[in-house]
Protein backbone atom coordinates (compact mmCIF):
# COMPACT_ATOMS: atom_id res chain seq x y z
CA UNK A 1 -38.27 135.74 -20.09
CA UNK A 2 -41.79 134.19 -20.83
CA UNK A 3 -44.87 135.55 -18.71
CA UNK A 4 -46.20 132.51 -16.24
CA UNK A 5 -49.70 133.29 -16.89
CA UNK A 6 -51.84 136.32 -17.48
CA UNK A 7 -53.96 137.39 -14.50
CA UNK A 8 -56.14 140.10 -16.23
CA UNK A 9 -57.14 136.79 -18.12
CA UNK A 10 -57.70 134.70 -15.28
CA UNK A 11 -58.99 136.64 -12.86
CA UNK A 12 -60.51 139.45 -14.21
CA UNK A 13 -62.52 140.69 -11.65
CA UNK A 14 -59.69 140.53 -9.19
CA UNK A 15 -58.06 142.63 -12.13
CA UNK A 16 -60.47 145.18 -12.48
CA UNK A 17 -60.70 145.86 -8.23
CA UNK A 18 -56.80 146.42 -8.74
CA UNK A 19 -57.75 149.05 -11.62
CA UNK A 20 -60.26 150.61 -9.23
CA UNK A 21 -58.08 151.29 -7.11
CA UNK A 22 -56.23 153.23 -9.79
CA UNK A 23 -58.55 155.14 -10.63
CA UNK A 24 -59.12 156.24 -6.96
CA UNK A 25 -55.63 157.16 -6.84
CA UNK A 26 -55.53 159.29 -9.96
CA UNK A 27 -58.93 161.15 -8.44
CA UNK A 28 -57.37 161.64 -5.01
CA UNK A 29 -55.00 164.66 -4.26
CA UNK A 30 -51.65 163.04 -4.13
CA UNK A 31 -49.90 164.45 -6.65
CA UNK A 32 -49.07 162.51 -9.90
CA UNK A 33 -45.55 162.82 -9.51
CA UNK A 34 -45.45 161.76 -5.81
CA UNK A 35 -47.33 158.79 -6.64
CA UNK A 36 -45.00 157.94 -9.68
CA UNK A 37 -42.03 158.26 -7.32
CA UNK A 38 -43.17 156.09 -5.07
CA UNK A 39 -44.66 153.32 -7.27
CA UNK A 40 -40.86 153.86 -8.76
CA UNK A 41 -39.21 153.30 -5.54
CA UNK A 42 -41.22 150.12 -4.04
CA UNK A 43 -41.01 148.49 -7.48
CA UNK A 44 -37.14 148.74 -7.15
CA UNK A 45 -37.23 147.35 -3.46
CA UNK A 46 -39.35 144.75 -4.53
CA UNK A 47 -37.05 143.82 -7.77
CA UNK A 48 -40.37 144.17 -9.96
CA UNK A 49 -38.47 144.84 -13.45
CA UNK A 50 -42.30 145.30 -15.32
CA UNK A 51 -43.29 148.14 -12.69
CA UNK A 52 -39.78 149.65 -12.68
CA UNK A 53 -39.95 150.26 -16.00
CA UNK A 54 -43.50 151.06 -16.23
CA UNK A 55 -43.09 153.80 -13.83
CA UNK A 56 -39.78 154.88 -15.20
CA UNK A 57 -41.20 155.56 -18.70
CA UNK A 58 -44.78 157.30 -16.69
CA UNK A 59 -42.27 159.76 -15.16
CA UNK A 60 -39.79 160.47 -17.94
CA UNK A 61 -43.56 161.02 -19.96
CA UNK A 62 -44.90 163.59 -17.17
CA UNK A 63 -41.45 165.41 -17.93
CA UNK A 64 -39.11 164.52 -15.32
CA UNK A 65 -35.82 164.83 -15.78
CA UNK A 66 -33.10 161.94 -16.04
CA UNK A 67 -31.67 163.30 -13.15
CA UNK A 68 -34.29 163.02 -11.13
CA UNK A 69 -35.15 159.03 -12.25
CA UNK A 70 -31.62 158.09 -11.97
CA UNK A 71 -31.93 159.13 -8.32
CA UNK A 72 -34.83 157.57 -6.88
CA UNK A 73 -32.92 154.59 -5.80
CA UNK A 74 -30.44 156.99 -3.66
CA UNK A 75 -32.95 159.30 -2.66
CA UNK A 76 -31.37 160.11 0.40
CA UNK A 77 -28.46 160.96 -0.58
CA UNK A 78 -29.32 163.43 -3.87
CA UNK A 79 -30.64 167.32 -3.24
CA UNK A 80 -33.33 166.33 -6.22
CA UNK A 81 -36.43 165.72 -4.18
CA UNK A 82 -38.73 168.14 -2.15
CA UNK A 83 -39.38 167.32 1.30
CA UNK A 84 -42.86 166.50 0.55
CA UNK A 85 -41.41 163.69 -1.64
CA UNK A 86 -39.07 162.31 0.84
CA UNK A 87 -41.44 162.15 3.19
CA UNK A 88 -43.55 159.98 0.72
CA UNK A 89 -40.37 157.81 -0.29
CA UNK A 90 -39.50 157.22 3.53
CA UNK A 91 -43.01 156.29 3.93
CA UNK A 92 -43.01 153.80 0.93
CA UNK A 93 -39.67 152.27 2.05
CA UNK A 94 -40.74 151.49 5.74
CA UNK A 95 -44.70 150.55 4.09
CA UNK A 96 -42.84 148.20 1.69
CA UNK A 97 -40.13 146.69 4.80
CA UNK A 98 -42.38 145.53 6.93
CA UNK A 99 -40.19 142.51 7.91
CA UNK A 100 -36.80 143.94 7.35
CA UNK A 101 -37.61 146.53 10.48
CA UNK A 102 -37.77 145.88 14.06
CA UNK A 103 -40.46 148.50 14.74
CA UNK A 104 -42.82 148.90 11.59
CA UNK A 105 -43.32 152.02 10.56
CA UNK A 106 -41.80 154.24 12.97
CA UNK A 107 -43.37 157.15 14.66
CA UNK A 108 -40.86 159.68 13.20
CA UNK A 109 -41.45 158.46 9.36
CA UNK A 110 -45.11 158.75 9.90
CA UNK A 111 -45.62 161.78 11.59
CA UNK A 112 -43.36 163.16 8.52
CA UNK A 113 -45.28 162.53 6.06
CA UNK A 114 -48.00 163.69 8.03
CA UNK A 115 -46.52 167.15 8.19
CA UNK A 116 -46.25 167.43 4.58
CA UNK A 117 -49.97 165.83 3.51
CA UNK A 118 -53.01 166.80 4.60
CA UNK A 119 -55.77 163.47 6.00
CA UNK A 120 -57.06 162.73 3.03
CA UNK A 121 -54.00 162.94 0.43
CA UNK A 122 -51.84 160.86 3.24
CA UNK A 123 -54.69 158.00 3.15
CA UNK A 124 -54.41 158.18 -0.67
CA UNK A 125 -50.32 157.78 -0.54
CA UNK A 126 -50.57 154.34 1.93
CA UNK A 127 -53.55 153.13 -0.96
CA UNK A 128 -50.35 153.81 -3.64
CA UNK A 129 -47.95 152.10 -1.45
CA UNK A 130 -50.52 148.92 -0.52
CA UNK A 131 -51.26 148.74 -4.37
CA UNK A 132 -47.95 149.01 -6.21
CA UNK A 133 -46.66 146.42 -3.43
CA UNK A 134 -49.33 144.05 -5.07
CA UNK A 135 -48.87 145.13 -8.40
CA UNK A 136 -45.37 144.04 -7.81
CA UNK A 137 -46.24 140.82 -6.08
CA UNK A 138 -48.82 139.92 -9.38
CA UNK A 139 -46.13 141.49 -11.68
CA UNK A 140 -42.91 139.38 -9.84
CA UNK A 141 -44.90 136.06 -9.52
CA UNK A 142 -46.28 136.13 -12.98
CA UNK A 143 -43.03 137.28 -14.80
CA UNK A 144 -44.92 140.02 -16.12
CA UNK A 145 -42.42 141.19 -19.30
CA UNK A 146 -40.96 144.26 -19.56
CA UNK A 147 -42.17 146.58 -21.83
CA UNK A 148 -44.84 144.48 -22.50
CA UNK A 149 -47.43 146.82 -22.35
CA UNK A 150 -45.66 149.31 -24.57
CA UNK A 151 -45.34 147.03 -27.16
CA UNK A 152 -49.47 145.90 -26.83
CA UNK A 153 -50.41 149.27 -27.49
């Protein structure tokens, strides 16, 4: 696999708004491991290898377990997450589906996440879903490599 082209290169300005919005997430209250999860999750759906294993090796580094990672594709179907977290995966999933759905985002997905985040932290988690579904789309167009970064620094 050979990266297309390099868009931090290109386009750096374009680049850098994408890292601003980074940095707002890592200032905002959603917490770290929320936002991993769900960068995790939506890089799977989208079948973004780079971000899946970006975000698999962020997690495993914050201390999760194996268990945990192994999991986040089956979510639903594993005791391993808090409610607060499903809430935030459901979230990502219907966020990241827009055209696979008949109603978008359905009241009952919404209004749980709501429950578990207050205003503020629940605008944060749709910034992490809107920007890890265009990380994906620079990483997946691109060919973005694997490991990549690792292996830079």
């Amino acid at each position: 696999m050979k990266e297309r082209i390099n868009v931090a290169q290109l386009a750096p300005e374009a680049y850098r708004a994408m890292l601003g919005l980074e940095k707002f997430l890592a200032g905002s209250g959603l917490p770290h491991i929320t936002k991993e999860l769900v960068k995790l999750r939506v890089s799977q759906i989208n079948g973004c290898a780079f971000c899946v294993d970006m975000h698999s090796h962020d997690l495993k580094q914050a201390g999760e377990s194996d268990e945990r990672l192994f999991a986040v594709a089956v979510w639903r179907e594993t005791p391993f997450f808090t409610d607060a977290e499903r809430a935030a995966l459901a979230l990502a999933e219907e966020a990241t589906r827009l055209a696979d759905r008949g109603e978008t985002v359905p009241d009952h997905v919404w209004d749980e996440a709501a429950a578990h985040y207050e205003p503020e932290t629940l605008a944060a988690l749709v910034v992490a879903i809107a920007t890890i579904n265009a990380w994906n789309r620079i990483a997946v167009t691109t060919r973005i490599v694997p490991g990549s970064l690792r292996r830079e620094g």
